[in-house]
C-alpha atoms as a PDB file:
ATOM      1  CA  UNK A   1     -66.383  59.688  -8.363  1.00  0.00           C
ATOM      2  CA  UNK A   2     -62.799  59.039  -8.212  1.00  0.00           C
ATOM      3  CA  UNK A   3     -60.463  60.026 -11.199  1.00  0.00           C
ATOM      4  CA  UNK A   4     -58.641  57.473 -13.068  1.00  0.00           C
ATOM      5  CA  UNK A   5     -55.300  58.832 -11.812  1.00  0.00           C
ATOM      6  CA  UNK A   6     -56.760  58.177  -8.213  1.00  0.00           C
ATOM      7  CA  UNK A   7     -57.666  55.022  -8.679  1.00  0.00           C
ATOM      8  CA  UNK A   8     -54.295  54.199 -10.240  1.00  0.00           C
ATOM      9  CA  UNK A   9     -52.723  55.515  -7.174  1.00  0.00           C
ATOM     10  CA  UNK A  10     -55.069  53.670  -4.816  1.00  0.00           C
ATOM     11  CA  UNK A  11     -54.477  50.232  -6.244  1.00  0.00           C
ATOM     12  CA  UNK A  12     -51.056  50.794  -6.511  1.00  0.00           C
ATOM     13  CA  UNK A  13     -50.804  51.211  -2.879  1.00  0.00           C
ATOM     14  CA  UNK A  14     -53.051  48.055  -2.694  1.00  0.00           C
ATOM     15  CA  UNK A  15     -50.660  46.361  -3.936  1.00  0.00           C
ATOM     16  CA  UNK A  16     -47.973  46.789  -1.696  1.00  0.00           C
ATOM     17  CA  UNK A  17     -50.195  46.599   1.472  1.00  0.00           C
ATOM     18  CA  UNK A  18     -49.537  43.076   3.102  1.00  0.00           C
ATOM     19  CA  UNK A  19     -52.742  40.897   2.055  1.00  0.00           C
ATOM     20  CA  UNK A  20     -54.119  40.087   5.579  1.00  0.00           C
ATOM     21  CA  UNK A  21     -58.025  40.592   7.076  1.00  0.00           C
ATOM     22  CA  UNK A  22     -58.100  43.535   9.471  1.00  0.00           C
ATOM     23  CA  UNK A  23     -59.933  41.908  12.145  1.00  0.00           C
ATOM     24  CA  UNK A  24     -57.846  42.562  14.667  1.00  0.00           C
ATOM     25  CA  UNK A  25     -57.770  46.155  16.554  1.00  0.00           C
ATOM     26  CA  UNK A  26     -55.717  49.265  17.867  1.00  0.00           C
ATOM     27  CA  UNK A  27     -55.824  51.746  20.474  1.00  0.00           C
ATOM     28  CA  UNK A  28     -57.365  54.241  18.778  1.00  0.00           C
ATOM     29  CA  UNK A  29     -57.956  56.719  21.529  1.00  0.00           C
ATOM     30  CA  UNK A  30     -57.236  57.165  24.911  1.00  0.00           C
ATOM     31  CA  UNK A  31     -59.833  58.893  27.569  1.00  0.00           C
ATOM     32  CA  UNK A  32     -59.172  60.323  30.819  1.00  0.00           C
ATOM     33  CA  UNK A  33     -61.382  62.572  32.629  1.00  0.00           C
ATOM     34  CA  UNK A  34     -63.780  62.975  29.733  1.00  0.00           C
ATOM     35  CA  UNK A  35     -60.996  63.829  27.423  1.00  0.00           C
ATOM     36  CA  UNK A  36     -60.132  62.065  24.146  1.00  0.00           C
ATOM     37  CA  UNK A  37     -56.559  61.646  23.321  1.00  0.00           C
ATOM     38  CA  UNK A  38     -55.473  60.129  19.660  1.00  0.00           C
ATOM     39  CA  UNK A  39     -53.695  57.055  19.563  1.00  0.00           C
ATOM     40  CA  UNK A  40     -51.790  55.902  16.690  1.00  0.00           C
ATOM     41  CA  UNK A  41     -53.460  54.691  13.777  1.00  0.00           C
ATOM     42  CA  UNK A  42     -51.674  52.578  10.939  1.00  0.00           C
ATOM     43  CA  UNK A  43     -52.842  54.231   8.172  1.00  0.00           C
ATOM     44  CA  UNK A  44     -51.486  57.279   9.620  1.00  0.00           C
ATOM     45  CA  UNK A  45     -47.988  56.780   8.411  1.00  0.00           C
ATOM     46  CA  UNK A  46     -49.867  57.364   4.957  1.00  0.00           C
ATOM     47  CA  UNK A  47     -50.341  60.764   5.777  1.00  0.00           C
ATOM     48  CA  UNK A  48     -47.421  63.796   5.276  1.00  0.00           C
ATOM     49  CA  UNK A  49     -46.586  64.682   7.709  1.00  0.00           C
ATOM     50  CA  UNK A  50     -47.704  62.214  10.264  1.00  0.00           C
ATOM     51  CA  UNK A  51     -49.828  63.127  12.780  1.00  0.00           C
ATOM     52  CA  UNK A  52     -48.469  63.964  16.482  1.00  0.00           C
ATOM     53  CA  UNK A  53     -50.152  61.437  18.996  1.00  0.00           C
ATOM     54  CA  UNK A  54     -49.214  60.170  22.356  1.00  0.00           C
ATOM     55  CA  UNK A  55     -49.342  56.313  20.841  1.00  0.00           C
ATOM     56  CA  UNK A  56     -46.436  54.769  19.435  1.00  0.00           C
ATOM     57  CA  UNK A  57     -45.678  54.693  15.273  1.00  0.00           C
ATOM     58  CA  UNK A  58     -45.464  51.017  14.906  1.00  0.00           C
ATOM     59  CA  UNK A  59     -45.525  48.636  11.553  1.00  0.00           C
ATOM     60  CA  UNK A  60     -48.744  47.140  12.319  1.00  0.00           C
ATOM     61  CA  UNK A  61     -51.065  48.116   9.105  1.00  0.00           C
ATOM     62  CA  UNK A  62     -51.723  44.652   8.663  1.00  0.00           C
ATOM     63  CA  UNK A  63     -52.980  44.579  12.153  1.00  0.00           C
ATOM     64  CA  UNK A  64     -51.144  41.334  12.873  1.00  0.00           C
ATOM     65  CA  UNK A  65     -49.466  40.268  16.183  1.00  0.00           C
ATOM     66  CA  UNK A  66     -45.838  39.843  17.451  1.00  0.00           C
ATOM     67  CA  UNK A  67     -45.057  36.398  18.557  1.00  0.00           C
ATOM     68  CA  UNK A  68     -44.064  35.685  22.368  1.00  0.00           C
ATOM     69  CA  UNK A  69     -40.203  35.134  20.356  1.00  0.00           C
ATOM     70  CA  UNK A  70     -40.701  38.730  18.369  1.00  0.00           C
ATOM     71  CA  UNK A  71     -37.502  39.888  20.579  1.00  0.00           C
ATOM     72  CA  UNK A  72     -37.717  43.896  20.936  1.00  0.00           C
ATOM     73  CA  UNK A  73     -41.047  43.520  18.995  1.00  0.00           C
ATOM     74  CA  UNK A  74     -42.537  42.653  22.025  1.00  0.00           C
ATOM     75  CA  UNK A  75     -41.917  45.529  23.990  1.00  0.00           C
ATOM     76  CA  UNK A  76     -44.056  47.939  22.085  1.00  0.00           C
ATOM     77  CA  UNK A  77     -45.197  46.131  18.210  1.00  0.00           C
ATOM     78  CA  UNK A  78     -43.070  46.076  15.477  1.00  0.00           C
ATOM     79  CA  UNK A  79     -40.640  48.316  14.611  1.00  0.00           C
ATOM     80  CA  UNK A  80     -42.184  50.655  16.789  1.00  0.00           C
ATOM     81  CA  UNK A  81     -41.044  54.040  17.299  1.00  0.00           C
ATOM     82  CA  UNK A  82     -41.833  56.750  20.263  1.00  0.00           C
ATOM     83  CA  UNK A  83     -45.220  58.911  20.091  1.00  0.00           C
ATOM     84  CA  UNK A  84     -44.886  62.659  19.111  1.00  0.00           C
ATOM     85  CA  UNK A  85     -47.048  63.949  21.669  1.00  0.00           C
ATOM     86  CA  UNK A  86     -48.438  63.012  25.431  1.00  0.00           C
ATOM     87  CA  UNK A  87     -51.401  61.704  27.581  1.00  0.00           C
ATOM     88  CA  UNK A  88     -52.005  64.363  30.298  1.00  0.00           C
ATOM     89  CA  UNK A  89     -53.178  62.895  33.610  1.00  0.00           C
ATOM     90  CA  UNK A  90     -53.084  63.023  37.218  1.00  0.00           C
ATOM     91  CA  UNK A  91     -52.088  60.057  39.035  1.00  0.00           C
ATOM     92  CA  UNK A  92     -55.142  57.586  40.663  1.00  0.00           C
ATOM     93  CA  UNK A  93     -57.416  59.115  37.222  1.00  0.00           C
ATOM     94  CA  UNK A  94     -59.020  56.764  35.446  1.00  0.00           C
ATOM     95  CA  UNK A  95     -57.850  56.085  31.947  1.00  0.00           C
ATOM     96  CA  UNK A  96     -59.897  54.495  29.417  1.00  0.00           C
ATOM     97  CA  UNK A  97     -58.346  52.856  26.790  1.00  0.00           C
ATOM     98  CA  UNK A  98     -60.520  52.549  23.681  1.00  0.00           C
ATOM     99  CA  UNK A  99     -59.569  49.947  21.173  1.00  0.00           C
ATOM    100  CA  UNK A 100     -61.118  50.483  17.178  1.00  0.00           C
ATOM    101  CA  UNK A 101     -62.646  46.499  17.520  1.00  0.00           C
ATOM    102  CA  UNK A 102     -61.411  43.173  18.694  1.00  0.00           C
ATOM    103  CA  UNK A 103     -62.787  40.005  17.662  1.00  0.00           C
ATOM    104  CA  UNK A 104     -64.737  38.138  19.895  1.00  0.00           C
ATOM    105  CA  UNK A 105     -62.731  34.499  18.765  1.00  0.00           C
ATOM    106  CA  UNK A 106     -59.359  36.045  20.252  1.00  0.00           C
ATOM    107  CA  UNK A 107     -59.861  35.336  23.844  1.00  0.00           C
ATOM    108  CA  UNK A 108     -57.047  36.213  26.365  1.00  0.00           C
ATOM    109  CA  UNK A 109     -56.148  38.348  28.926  1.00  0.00           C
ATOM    110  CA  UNK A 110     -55.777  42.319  29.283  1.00  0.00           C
ATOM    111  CA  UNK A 111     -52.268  43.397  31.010  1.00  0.00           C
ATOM    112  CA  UNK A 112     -50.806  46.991  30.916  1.00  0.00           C
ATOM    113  CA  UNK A 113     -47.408  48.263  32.236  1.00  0.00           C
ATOM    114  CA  UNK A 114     -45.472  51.214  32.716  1.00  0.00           C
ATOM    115  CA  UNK A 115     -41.810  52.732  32.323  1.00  0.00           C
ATOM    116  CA  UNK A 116     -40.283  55.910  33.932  1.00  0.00           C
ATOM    117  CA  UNK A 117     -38.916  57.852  30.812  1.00  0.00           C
ATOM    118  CA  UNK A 118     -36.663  59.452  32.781  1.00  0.00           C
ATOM    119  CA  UNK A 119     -36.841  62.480  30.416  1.00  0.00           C
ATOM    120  CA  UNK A 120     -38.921  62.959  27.527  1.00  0.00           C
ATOM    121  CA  UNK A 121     -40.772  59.555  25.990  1.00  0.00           C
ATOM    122  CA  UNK A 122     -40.734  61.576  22.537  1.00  0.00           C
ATOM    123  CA  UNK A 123     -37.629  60.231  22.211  1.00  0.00           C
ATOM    124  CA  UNK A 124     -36.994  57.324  24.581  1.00  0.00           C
ATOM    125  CA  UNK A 125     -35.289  54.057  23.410  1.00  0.00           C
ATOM    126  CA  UNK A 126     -37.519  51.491  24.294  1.00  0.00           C
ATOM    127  CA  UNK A 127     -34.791  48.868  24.861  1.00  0.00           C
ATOM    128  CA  UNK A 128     -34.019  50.970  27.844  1.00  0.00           C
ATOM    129  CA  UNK A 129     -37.052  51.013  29.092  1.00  0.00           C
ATOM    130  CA  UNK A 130     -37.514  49.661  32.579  1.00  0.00           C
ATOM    131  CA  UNK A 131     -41.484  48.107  32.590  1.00  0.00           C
ATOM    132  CA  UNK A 132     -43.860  47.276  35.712  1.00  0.00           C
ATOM    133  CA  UNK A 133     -46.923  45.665  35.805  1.00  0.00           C
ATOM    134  CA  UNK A 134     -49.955  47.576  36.516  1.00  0.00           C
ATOM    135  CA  UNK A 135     -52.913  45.091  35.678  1.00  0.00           C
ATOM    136  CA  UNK A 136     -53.394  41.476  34.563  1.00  0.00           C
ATOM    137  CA  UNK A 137     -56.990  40.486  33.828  1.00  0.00           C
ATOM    138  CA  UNK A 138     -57.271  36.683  32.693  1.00  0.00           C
ATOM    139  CA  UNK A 139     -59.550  33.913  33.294  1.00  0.00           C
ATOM    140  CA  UNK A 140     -62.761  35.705  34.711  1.00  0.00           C
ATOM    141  CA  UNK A 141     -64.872  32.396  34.260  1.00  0.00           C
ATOM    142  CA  UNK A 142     -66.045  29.345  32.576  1.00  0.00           C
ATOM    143  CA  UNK A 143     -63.409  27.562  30.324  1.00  0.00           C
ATOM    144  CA  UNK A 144     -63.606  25.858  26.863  1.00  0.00           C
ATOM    145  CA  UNK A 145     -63.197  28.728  26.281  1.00  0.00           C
ATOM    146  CA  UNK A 146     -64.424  31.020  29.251  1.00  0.00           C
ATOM    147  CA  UNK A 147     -64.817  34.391  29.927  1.00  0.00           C
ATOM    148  CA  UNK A 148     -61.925  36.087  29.613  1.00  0.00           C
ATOM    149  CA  UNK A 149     -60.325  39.608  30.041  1.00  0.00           C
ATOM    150  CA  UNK A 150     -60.583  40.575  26.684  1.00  0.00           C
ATOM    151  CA  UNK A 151     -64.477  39.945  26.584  1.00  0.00           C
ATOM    152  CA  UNK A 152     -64.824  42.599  28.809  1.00  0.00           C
ATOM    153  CA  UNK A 153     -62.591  44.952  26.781  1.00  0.00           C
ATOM    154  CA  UNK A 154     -65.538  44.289  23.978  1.00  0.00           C
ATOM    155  CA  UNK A 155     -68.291  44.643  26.325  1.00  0.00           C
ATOM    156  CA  UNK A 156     -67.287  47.417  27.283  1.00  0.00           C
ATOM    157  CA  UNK A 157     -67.925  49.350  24.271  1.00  0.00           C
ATOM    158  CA  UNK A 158     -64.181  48.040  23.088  1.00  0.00           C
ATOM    159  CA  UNK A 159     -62.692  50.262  25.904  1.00  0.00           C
ATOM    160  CA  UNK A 160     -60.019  49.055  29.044  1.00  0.00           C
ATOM    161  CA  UNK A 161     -59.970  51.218  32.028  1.00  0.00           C
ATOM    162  CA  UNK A 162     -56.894  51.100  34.103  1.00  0.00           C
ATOM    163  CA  UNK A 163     -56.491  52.934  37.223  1.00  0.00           C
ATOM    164  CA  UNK A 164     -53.007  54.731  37.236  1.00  0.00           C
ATOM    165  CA  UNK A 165     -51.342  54.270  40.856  1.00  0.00           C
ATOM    166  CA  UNK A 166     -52.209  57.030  43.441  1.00  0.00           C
ATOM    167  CA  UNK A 167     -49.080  57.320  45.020  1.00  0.00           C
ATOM    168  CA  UNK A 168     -47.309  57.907  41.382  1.00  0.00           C
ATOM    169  CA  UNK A 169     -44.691  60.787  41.073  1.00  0.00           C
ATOM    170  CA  UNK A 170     -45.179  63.287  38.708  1.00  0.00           C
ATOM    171  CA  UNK A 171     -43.410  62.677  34.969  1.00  0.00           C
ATOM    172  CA  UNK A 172     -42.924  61.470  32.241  1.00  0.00           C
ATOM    173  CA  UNK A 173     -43.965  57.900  31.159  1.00  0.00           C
ATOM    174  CA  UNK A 174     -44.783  54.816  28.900  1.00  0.00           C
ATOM    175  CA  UNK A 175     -48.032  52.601  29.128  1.00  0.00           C
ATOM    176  CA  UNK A 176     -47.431  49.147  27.522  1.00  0.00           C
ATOM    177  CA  UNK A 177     -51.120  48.253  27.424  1.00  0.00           C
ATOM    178  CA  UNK A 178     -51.524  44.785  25.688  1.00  0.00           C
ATOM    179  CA  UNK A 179     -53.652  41.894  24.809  1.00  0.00           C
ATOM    180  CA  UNK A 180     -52.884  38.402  24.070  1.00  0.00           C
ATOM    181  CA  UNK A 181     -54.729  36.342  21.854  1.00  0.00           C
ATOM    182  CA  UNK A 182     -54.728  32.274  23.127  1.00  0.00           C
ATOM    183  CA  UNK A 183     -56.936  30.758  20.348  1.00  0.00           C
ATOM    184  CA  UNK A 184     -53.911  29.234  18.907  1.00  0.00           C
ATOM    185  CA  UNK A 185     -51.319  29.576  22.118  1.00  0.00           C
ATOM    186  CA  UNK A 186     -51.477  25.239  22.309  1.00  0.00           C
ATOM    187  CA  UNK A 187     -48.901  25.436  19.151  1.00  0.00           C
ATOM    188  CA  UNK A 188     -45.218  25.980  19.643  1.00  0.00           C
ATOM    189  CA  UNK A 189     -44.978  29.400  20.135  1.00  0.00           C
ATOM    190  CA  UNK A 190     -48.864  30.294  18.743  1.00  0.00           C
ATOM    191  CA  UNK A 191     -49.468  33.096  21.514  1.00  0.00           C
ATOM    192  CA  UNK A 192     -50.188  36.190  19.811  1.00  0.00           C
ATOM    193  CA  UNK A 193     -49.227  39.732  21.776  1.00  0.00           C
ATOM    194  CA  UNK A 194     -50.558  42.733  20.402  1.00  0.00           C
ATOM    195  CA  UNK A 195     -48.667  45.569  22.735  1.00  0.00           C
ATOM    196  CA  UNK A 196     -49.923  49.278  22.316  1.00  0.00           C
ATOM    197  CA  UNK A 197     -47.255  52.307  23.676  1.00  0.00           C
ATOM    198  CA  UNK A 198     -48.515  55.538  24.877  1.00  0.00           C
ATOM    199  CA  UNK A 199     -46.594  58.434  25.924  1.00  0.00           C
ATOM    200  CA  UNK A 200     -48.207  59.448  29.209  1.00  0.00           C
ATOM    201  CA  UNK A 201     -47.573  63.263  31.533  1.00  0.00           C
ATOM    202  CA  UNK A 202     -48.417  62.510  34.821  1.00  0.00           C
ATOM    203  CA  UNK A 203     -49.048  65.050  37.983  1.00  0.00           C
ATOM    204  CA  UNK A 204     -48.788  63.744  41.297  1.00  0.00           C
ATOM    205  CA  UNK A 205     -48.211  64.145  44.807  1.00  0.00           C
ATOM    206  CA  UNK A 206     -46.741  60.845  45.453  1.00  0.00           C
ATOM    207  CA  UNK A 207     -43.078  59.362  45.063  1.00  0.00           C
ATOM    208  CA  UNK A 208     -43.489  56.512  43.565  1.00  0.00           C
ATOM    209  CA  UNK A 209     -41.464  55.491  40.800  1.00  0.00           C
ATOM    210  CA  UNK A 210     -41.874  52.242  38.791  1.00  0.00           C
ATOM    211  CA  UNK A 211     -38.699  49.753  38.570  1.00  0.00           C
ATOM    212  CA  UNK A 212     -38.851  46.876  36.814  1.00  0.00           C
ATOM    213  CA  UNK A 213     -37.749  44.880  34.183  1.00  0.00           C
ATOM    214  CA  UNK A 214     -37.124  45.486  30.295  1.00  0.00           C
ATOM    215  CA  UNK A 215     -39.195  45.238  27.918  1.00  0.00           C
ATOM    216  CA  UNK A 216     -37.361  42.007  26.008  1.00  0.00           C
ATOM    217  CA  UNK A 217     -37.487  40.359  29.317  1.00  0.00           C
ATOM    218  CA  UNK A 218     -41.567  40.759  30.047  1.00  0.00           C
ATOM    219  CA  UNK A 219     -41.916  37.796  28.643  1.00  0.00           C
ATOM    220  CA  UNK A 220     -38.817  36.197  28.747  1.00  0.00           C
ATOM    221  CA  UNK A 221     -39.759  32.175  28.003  1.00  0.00           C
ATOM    222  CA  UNK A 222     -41.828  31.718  25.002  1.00  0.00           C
ATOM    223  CA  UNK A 223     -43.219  28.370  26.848  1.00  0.00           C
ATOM    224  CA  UNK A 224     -44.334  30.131  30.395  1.00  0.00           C
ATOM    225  CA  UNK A 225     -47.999  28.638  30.924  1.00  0.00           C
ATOM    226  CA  UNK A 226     -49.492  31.391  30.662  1.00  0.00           C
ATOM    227  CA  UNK A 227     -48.281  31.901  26.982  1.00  0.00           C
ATOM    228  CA  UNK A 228     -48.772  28.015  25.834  1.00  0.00           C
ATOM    229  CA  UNK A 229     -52.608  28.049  27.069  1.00  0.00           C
ATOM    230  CA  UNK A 230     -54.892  25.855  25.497  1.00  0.00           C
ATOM    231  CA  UNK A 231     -58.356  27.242  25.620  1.00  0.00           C
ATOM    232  CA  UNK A 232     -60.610  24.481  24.309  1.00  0.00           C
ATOM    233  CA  UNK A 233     -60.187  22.059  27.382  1.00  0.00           C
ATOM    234  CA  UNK A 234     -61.753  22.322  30.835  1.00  0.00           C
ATOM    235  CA  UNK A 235     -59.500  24.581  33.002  1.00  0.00           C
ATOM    236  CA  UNK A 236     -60.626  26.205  36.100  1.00  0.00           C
ATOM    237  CA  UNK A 237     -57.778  28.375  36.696  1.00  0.00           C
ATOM    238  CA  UNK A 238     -54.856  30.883  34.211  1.00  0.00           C
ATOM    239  CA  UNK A 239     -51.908  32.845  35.225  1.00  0.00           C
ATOM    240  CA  UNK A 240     -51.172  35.387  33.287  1.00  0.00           C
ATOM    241  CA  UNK A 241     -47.474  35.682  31.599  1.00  0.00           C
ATOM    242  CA  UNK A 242     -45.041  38.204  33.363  1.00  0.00           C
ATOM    243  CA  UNK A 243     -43.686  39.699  36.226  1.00  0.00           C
ATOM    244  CA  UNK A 244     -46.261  40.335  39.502  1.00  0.00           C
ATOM    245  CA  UNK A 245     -47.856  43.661  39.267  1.00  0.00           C
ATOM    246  CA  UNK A 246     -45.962  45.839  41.245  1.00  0.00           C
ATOM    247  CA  UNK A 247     -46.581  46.866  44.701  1.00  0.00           C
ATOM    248  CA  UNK A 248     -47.526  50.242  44.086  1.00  0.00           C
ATOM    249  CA  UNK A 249     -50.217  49.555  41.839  1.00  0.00           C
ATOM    250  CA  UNK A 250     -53.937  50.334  41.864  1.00  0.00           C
ATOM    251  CA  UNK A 251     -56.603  47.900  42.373  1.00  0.00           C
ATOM    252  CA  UNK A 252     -58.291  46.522  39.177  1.00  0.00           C
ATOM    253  CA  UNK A 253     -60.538  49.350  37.745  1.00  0.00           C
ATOM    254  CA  UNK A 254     -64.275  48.555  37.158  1.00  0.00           C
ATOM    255  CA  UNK A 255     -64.937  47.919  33.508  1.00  0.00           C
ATOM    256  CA  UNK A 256     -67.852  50.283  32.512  1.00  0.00           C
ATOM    257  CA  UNK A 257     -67.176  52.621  34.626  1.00  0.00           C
ATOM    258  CA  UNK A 258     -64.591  55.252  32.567  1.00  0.00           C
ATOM    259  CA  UNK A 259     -63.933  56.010  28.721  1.00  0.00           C
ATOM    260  CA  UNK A 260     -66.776  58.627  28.118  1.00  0.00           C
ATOM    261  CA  UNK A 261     -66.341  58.664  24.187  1.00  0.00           C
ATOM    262  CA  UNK A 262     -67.564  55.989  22.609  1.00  0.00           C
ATOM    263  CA  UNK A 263     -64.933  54.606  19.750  1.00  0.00           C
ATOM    264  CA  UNK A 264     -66.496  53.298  16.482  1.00  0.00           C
ATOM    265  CA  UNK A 265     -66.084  49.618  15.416  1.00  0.00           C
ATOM    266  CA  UNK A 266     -67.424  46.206  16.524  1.00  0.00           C
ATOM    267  CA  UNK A 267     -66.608  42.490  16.500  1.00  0.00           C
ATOM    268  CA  UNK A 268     -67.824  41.637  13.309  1.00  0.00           C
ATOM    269  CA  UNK A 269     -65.985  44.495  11.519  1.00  0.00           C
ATOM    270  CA  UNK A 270     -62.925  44.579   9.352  1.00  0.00           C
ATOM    271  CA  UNK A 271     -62.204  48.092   8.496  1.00  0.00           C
ATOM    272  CA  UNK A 272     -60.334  50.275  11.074  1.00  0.00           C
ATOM    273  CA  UNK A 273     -61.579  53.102  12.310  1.00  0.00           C
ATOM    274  CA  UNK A 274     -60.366  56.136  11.934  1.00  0.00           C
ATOM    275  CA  UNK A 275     -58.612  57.813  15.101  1.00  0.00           C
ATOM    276  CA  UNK A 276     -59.752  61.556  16.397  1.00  0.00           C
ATOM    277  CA  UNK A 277     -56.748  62.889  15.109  1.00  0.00           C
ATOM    278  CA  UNK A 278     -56.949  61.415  11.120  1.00  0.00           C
ATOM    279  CA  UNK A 279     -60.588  62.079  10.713  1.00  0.00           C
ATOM    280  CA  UNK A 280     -58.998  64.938   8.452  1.00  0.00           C
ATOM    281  CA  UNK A 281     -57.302  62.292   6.401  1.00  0.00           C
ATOM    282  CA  UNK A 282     -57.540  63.150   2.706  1.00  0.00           C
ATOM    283  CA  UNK A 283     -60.219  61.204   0.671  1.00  0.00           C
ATOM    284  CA  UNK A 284     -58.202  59.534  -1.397  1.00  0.00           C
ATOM    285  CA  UNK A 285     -56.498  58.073   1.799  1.00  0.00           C
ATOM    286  CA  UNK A 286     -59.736  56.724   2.855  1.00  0.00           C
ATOM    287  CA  UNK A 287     -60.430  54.946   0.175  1.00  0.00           C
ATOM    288  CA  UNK A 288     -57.080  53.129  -0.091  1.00  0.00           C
ATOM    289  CA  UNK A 289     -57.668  52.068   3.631  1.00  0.00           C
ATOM    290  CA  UNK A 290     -61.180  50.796   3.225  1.00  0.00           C
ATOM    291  CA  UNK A 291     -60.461  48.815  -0.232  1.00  0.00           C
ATOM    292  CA  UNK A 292     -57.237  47.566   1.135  1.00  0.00           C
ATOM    293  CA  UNK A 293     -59.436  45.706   4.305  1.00  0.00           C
ATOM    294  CA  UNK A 294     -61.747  44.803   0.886  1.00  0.00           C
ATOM    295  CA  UNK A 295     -58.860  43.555  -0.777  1.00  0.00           C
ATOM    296  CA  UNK A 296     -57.514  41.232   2.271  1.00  0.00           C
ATOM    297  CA  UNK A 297     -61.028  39.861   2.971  1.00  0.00           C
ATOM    298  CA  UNK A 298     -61.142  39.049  -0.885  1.00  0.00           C
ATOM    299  CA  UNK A 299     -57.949  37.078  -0.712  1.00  0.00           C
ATOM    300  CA  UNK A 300     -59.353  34.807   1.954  1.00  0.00           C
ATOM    301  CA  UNK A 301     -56.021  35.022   3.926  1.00  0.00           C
ATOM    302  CA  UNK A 302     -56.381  36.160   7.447  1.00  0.00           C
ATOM    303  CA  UNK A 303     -53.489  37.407   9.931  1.00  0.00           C
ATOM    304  CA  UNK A 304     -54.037  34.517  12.055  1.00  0.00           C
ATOM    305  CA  UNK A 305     -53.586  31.555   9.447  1.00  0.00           C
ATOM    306  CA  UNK A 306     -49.674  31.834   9.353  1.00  0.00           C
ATOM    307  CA  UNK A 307     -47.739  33.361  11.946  1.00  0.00           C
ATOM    308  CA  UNK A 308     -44.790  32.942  10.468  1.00  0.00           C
ATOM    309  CA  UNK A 309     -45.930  36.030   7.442  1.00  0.00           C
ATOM    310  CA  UNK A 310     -46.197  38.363  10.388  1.00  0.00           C
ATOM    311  CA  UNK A 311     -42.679  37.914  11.916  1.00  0.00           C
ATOM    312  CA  UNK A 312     -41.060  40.736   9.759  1.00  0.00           C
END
């Protein structure tokens, strides 16, 4: 039973939460070679001190999007601010990247890319940030709205595997591992990008070195095709937004085949899960995170229904 001085706390946080659904999804954890990595978790900028993970701080507690005009939004979510800690991996492993839930409505494609730190990521600027495709998975089939990239993400047990490139050199780098949401991409500008960072320490063998473009220019016209997509019409064909996937890149991993631990969430839910490295996240905490997803739901209002409340 919570004190009345708790509850006066918690619903005094409530009330300064932005009033949106959570139905939309993080990275919550990373996998690579049967080892879970934390990613970051919105409510962890609730906690003091913060915890240390490889994934980028970002303002995203209301789990909304950044629109294809969110200028250096886009490169890595809102406001967002290098991880405290790293991804260790060797270069041509398997990562697995395993998202809290996604719903099933928000079709759209899967794309990750990656920048050279050229240092330590701890505390790169992301404006400087040089990114290169590594994957783009769109249109897989059907249309109206299809099968789509994202659907796989779900089925498979909310988790993207990406292959990082044999030939990479040993280092230090960033992932930009992103979805895009078309369900409302026929209005001006309705695309909705939700990029995940992730600090990444890399052993290789290999020389290769990505070199692309930054991360304000990924997408750099708001009305490429691939971004103004309307999904309820018969299309037998989608090119996904961006640069092409660089040259050095590994083939398309199998989905189903990597991400050994299993993250918690599905489709139909609206409370984030907690990530591996906040499951010791003070009750009290918990509770404010669980009634604020109430709290949204109760309100009816839902982080698709205006874009324009998410462009902070």
């Amino acid at each position: 039973m919570l004190s009345h001085k708790t509850l006066t706390l918690v619903f005094s946080v409530l009330i300064t939460l932005p009033r949106y659904t959570a139905a939309h999804g993080y990275v919550q954890s990373i996998v690579v070679n049967g080892k879970s990595f934390p990613g970051f978790n919105p409510s962890d900028i609730y906690q003091n001190p913060a915890p240390a993970v490889a994934g980028w701080t970002a303002g995203n507690q209301d789990n909304g999007f950044v629109a294809p005009d969110g200028g250096d939004d886009v490169i890595c979510h809102k406001n967002a601010t290098p991880g405290q800690a790293y991804v260790t991996a060797n270069a041509g492993d398997i990562v697995g990247f395993q998202w809290n839930t996604w719903p099933t409505s928000h079709h759209g494609p899967m794309l990750d890319y990656i920048a050279s730190c050229d240092g330590e990521c701890t505390t790169a600027d992301k404006t400087t940030l040089s990114f290169a495709k590594l994957d783009a998975v769109g249109l897989i089939s059907g249309s109206n709205p299809g099968t789509w990239g994202d659907d796989e993400m779900i089925a498979n047990n909310f988790t993207w595997n990406l292959q990082l490139p044999t030939t990479l050199a040993s280092g230090n780098y960033v992932i930009r591992h992103e979805t895009i949401a078309l369900h409302q991409a026929q209005q001006p500008d309705g695309a909705q990008l939700y990029p995940q960072c992730v600090n990444f320490k890399v052993t290789g063998t290999g020389d290769a070195v990505p070199s692309g473009v930054p991360g304000t220019q990924i997408y750099p016209d708001p009305s490429d095709p691939g971004l103004t997509f309307n999904l309820y019409t018969t299309f037998d064909s989608y090119t996904p937004p961006g640069p092409p996937v660089w040259s050095a890149a590994a083939p398309p991993a199998a989905q189903g085949a990597g991400g050994s631990a299993a993250p918690s969430g599905s489709a139909a839910s609206s409370a984030p899960a907690a990530s591996a490295a906040s499951t010791a996240t003070p009750t009290t905490m918990q509770t404010v995170a669980s009634l604020s997803s109430a709290a949204a739901v109760a309100t009816g209002e839902s982080a698709c229904s205006s874009k324009k409340k998410l462009k902070f």
